[in-house]
C-alpha atoms as a PDB file:
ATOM      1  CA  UNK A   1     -10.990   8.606 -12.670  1.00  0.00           C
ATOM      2  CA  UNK A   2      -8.410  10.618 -14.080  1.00  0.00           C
ATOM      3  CA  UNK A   3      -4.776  10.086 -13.116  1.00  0.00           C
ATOM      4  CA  UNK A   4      -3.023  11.941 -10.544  1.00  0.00           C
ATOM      5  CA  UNK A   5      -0.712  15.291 -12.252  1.00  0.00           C
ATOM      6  CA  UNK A   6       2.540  14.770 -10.391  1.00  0.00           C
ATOM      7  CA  UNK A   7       4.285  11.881  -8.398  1.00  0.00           C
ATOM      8  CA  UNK A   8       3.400  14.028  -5.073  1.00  0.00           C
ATOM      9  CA  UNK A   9      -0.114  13.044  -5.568  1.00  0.00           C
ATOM     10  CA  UNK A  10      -0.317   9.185  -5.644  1.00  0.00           C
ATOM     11  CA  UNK A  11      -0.443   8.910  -1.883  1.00  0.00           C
ATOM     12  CA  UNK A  12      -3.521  10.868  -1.891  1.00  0.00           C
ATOM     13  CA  UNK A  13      -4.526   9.246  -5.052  1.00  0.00           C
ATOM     14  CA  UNK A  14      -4.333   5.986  -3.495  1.00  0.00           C
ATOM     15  CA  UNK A  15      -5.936   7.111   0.019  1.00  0.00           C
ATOM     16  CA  UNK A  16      -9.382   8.800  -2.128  1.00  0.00           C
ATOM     17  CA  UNK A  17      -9.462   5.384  -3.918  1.00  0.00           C
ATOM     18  CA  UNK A  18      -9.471   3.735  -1.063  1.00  0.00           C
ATOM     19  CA  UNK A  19     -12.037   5.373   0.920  1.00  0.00           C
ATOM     20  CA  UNK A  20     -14.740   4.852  -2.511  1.00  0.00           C
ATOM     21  CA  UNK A  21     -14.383   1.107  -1.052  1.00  0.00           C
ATOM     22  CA  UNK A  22     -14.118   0.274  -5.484  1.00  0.00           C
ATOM     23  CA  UNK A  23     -11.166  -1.903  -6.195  1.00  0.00           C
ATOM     24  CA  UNK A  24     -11.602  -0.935  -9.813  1.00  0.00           C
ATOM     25  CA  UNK A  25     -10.663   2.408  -8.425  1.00  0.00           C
ATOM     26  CA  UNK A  26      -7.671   1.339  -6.624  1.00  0.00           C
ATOM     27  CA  UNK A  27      -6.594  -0.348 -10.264  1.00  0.00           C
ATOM     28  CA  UNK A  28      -6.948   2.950 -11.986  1.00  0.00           C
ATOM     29  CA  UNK A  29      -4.333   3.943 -10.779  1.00  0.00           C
ATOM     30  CA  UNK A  30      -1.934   0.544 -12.039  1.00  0.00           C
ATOM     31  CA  UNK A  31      -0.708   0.339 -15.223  1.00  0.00           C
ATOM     32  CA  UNK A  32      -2.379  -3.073 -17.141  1.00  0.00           C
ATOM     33  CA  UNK A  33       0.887  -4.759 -16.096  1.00  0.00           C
ATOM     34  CA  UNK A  34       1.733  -3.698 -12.573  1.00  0.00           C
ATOM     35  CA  UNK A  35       3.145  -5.397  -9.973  1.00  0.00           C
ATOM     36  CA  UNK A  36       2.174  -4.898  -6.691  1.00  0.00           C
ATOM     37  CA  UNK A  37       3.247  -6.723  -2.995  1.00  0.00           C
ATOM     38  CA  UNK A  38       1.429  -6.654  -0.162  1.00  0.00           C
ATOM     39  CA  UNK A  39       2.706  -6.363   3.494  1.00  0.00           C
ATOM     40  CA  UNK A  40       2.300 -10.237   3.856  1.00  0.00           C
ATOM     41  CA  UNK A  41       4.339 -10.579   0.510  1.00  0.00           C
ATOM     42  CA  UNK A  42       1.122 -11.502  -1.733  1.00  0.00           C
ATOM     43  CA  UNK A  43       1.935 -10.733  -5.456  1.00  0.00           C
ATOM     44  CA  UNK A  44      -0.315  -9.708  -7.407  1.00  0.00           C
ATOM     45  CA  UNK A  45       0.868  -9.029 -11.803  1.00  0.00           C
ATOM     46  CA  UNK A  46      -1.561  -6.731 -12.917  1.00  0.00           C
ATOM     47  CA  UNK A  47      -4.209  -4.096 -12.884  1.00  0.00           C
ATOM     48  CA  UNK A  48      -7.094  -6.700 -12.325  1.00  0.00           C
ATOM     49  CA  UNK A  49      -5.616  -8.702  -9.826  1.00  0.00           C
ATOM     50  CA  UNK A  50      -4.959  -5.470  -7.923  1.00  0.00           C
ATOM     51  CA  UNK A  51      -8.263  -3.956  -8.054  1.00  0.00           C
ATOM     52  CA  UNK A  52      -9.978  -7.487  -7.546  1.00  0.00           C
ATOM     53  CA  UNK A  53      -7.650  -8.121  -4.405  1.00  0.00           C
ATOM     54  CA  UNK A  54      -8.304  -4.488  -3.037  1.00  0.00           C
ATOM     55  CA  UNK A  55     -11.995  -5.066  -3.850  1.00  0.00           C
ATOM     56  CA  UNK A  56     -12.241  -8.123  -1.808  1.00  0.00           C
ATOM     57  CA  UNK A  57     -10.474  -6.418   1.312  1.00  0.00           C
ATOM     58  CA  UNK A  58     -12.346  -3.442   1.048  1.00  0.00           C
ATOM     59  CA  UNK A  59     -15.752  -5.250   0.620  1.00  0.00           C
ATOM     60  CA  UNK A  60     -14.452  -7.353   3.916  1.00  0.00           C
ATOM     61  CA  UNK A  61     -11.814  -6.489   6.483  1.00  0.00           C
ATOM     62  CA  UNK A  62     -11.224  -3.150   5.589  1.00  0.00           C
ATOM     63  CA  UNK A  63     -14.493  -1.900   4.805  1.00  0.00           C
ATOM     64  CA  UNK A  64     -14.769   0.415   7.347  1.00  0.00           C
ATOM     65  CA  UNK A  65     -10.917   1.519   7.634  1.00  0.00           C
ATOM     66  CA  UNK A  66      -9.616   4.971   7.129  1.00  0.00           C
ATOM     67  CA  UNK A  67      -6.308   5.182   5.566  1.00  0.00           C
ATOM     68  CA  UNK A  68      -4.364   8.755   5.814  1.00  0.00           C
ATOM     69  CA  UNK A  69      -1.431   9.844   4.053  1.00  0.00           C
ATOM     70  CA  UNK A  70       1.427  11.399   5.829  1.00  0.00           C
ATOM     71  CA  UNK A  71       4.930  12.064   5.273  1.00  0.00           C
ATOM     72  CA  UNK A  72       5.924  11.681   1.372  1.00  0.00           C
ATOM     73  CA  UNK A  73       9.081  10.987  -0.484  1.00  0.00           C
ATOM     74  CA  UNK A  74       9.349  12.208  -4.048  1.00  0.00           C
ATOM     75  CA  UNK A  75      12.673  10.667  -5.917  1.00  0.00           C
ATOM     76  CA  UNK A  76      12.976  12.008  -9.630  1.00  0.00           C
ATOM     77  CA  UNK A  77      14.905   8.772 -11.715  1.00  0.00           C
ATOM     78  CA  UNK A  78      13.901  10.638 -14.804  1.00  0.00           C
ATOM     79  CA  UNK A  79      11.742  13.345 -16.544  1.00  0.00           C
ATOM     80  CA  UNK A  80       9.327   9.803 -16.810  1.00  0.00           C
ATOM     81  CA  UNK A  81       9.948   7.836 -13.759  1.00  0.00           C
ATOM     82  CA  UNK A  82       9.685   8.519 -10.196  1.00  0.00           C
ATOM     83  CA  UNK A  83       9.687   6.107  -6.579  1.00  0.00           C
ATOM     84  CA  UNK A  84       7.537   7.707  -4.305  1.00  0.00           C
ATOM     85  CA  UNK A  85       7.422   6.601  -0.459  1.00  0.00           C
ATOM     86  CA  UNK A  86       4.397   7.575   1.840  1.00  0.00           C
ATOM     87  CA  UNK A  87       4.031   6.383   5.319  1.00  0.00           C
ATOM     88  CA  UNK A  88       0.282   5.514   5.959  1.00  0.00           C
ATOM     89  CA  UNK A  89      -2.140   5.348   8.944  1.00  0.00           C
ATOM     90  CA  UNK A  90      -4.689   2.744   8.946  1.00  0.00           C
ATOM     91  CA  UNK A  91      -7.790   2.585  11.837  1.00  0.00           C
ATOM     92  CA  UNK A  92     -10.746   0.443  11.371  1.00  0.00           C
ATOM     93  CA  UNK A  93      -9.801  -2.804  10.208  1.00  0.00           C
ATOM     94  CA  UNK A  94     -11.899  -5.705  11.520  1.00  0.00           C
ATOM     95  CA  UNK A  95     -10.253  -8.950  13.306  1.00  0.00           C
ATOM     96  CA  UNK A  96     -11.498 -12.567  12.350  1.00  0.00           C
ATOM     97  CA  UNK A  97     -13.646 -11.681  15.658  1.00  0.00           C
ATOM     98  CA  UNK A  98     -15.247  -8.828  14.366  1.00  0.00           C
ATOM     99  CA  UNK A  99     -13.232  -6.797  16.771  1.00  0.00           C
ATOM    100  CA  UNK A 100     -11.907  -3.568  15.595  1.00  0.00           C
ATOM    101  CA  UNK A 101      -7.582  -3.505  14.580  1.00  0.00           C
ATOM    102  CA  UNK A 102      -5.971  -1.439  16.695  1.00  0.00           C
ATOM    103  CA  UNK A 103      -4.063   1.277  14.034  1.00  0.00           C
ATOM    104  CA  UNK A 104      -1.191   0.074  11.744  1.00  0.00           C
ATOM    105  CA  UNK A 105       1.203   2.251  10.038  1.00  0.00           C
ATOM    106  CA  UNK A 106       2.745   0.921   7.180  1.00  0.00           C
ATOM    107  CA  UNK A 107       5.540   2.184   4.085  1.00  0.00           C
ATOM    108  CA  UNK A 108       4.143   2.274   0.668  1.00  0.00           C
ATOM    109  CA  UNK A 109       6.614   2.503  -2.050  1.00  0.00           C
ATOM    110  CA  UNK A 110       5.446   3.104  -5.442  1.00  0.00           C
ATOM    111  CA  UNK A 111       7.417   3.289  -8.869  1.00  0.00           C
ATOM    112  CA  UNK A 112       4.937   5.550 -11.587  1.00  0.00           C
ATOM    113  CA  UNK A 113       5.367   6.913 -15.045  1.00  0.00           C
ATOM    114  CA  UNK A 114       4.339   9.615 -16.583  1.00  0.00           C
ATOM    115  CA  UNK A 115       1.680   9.179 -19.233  1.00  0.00           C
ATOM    116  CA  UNK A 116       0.095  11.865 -21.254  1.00  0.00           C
ATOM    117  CA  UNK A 117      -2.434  12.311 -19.074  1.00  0.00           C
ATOM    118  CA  UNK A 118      -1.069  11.944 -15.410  1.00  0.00           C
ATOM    119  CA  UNK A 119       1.272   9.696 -13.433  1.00  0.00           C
ATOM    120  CA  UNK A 120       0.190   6.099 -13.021  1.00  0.00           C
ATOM    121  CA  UNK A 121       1.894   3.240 -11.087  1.00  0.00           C
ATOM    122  CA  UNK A 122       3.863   0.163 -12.580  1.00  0.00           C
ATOM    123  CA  UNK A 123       4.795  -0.995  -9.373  1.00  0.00           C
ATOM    124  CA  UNK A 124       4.289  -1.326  -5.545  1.00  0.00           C
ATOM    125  CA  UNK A 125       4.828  -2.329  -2.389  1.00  0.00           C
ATOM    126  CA  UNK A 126       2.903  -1.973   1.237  1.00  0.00           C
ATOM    127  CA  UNK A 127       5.828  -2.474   3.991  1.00  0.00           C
ATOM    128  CA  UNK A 128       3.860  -2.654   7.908  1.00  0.00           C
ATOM    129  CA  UNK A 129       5.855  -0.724  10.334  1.00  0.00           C
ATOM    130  CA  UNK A 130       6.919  -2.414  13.747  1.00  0.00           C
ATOM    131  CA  UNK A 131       7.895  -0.390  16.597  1.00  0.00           C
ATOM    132  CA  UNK A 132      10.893  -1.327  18.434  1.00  0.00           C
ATOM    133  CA  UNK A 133      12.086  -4.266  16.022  1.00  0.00           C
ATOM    134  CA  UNK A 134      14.346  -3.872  13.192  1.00  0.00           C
ATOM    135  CA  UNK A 135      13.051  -7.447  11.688  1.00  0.00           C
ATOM    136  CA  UNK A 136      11.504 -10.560  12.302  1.00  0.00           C
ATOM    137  CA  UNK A 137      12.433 -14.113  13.705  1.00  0.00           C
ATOM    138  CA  UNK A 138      11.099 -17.789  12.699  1.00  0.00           C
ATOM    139  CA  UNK A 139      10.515 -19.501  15.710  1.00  0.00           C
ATOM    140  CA  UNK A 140      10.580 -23.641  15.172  1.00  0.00           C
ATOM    141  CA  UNK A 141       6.834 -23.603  14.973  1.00  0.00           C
ATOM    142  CA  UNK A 142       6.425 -20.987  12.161  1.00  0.00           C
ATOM    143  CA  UNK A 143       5.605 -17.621  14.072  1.00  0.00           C
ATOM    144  CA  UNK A 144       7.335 -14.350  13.120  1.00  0.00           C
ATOM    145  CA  UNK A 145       8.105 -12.776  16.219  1.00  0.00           C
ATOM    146  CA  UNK A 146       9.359  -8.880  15.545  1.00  0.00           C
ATOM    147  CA  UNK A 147      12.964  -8.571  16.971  1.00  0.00           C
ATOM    148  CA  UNK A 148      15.225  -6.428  17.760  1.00  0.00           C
ATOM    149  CA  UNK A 149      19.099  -7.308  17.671  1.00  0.00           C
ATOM    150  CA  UNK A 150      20.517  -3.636  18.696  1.00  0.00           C
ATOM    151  CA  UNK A 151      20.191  -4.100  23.065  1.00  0.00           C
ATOM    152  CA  UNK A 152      22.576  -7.313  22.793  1.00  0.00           C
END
């Protein structure tokens, strides 16, 4: 796999990876030392946990998901370094129950670097999107319960 030409093309990067179901594709596109956060705020610290992670999910939960870029934010820090932000759809992920997900839409942010042969990612981080809340709440037996503060 070669590595994507400009910043502007991670997303897509990412989704194509995705879709071959090969975490070692998904890594391809990490530097050896990358850092990458999930949306339940699992860390993984480099290119093998990443692709062995994304390997896992996509031989399991996700392996009949669809993930779609969509709106993309390109922001330049240097001639080397770039953040790029890409909302995502995701359909087809199973439940413990075997049911299918209903869609999520999530944030990834990614920091890359330009190599000689393409951009590649040190870092990243897959935010979920929740409708109406603007963040979450502990309750006293553990839940997260999305809330929204602004109607009070």
């Amino acid at each position: 796999m070669s590595l994507p030409p400009s910043p502007e093309d991670i997303p897509h990067a990412f989704a194509r990876a995705w879709a071959s179901r090969d975490g070692a594709e998904i890594g391809a596109l990490f530097s050896e030392d990358a850092e990458f956060v999930n949306v339940v705020g699992l860390w993984w610290h480099d290119r093998d946990a990443i692709a062995k992670a994304h390997g896992y999910a996509l031989g399991s939960f996700f392996a009949e998901t669809e993930l779609r870029p969509g709106a993309t934010r390109v922001k330049r820090l240097s001639n080397d370094h770039a953040i790029v932000q890409c909302r995502f759809r995701l359909t087809g992920q199973r439940t413990p129950d075997e049911r299918t997900a209903a869609e999520r839409r999530t944030i990834l942010t990614f920091v890359v670097e330009r190599r000689t042969d393409g951009w590649i990612a040190v870092a990243a981080q897959n935010t979920d999107v929740v409708e109406g809340a603007e963040t979450l709440a502990r309750d006293r037996d553990g839940a997260l319960t999305p809330t929204d503060y602004r109607g009070t």
